[in-house]
Protein backbone atom coordinates (compact mmCIF):
# COMPACT_ATOMS: atom_id res chain seq x y z
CA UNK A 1 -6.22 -6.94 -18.77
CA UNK A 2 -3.28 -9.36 -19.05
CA UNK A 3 -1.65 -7.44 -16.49
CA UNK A 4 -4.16 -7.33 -14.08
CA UNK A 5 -4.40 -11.89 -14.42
CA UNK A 6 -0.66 -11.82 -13.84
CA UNK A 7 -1.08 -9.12 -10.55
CA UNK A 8 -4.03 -10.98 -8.44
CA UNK A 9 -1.95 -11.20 -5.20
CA UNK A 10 -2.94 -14.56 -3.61
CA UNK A 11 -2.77 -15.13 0.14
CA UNK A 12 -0.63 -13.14 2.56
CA UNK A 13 2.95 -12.10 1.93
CA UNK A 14 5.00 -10.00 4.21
CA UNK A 15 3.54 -8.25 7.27
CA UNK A 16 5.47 -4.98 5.99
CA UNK A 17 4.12 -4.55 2.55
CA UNK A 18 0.74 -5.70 3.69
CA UNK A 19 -2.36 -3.62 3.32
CA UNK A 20 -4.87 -3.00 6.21
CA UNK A 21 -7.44 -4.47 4.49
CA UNK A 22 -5.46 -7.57 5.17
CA UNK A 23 -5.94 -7.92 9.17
CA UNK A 24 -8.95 -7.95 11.14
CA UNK A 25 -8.81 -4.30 13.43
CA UNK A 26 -7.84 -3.83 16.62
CA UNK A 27 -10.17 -5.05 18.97
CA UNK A 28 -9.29 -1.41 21.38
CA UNK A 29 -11.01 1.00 18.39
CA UNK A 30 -13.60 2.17 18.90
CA UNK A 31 -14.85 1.78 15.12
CA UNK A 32 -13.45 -1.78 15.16
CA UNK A 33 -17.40 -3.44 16.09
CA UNK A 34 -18.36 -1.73 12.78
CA UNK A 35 -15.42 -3.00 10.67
CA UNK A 36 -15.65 -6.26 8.88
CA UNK A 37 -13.22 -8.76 10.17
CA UNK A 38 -10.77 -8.92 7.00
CA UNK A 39 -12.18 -7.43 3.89
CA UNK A 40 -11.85 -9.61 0.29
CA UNK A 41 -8.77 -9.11 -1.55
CA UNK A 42 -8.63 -7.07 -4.46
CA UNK A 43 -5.32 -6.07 -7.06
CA UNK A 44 -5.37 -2.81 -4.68
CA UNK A 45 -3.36 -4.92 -2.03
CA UNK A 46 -0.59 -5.13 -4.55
CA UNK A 47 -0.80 -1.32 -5.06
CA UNK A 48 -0.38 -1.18 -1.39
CA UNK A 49 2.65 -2.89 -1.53
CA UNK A 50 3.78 -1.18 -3.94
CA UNK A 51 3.55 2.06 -2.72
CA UNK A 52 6.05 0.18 0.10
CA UNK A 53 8.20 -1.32 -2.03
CA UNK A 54 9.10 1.93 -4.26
CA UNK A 55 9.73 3.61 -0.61
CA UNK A 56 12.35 0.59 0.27
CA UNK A 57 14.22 0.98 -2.92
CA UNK A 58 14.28 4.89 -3.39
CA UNK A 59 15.11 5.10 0.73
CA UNK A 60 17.53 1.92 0.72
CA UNK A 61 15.90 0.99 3.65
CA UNK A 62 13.34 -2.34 4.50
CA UNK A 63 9.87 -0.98 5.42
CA UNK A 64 8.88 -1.81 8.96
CA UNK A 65 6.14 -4.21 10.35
CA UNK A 66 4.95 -1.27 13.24
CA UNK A 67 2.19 0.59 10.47
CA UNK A 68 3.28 4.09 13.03
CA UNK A 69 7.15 3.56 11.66
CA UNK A 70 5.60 2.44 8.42
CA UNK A 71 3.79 5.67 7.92
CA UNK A 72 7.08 7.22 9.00
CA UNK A 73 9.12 5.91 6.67
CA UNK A 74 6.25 6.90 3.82
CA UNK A 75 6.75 11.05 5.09
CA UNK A 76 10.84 10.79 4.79
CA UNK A 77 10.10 9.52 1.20
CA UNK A 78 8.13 12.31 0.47
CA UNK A 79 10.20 14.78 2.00
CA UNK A 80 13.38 13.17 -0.45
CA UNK A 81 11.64 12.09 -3.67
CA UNK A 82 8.87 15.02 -3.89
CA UNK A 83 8.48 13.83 -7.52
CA UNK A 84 6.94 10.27 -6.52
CA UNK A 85 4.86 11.83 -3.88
CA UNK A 86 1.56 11.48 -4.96
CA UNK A 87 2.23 7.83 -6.66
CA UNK A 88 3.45 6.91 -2.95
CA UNK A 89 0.33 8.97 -1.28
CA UNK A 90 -2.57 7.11 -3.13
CA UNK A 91 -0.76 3.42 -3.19
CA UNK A 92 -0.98 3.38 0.30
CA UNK A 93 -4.08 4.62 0.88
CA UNK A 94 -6.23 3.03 3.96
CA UNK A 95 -9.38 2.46 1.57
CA UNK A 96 -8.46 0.34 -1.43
CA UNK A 97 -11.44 1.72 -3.38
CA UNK A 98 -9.20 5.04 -3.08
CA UNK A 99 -6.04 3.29 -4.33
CA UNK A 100 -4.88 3.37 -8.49
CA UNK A 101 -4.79 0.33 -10.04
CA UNK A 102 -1.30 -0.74 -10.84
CA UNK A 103 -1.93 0.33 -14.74
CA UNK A 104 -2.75 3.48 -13.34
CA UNK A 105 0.53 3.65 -11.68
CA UNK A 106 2.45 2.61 -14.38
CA UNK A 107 1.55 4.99 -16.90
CA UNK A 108 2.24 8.01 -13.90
CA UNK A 109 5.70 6.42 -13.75
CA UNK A 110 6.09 6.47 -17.57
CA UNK A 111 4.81 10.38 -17.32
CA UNK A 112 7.66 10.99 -14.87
């Protein structure tokens, strides 16, 4: 619970560790008339970005802006730390509701 006061992200950081939920879509999808503009902010932004972050330090390389590259940079993790896979795979998640919460993440880490 203390955790979770300390983690509400507030406002928008870095377009790189950002989650989707953080932009309006693409006006060229299809889906994007049914999509709400930008959806309300939740602790599962900062699992996002976490999921981001743990690439950039394990791969020693920044995370790029382009989500394509992004998601790129996500499957070389994988393909190097197998381990962290499925911490990496459900941080950065397109639905937040599918994302762990950051205590969920940190006792996986602490199983590891």
């Amino acid at each position: 619970a203390r955790l979770a006061a300390l983690a509400r992200t507030k406002g928008e950081g870095c377009f790189a560790y950002a989650a989707p939920e953080m932009f309006p879509p693409p006006p060229f999808l299809e889906s994007a008339a049914k999509l709400s503009p930008v959806q309300e902010q939740t602790t599962k932004v900062d699992s996002f970005s976490f999921g981001i972050l743990l690439c950039e330090l394990m791969m020693e390389e920044e995370p790029d802006g382009d989500a394509r590259k992004k998601m790129q940079q996500i499957e070389a993790f994988n393909r190097k730390w197998p381990r962290f896979r499925a911490i990496v795979t459900a941080c950065v998640r397109d639905d937040p509701a599918e994302r762990p919460s950051m205590d969920a993440i940190i006792s996986k880490i602490s199983l590891q």
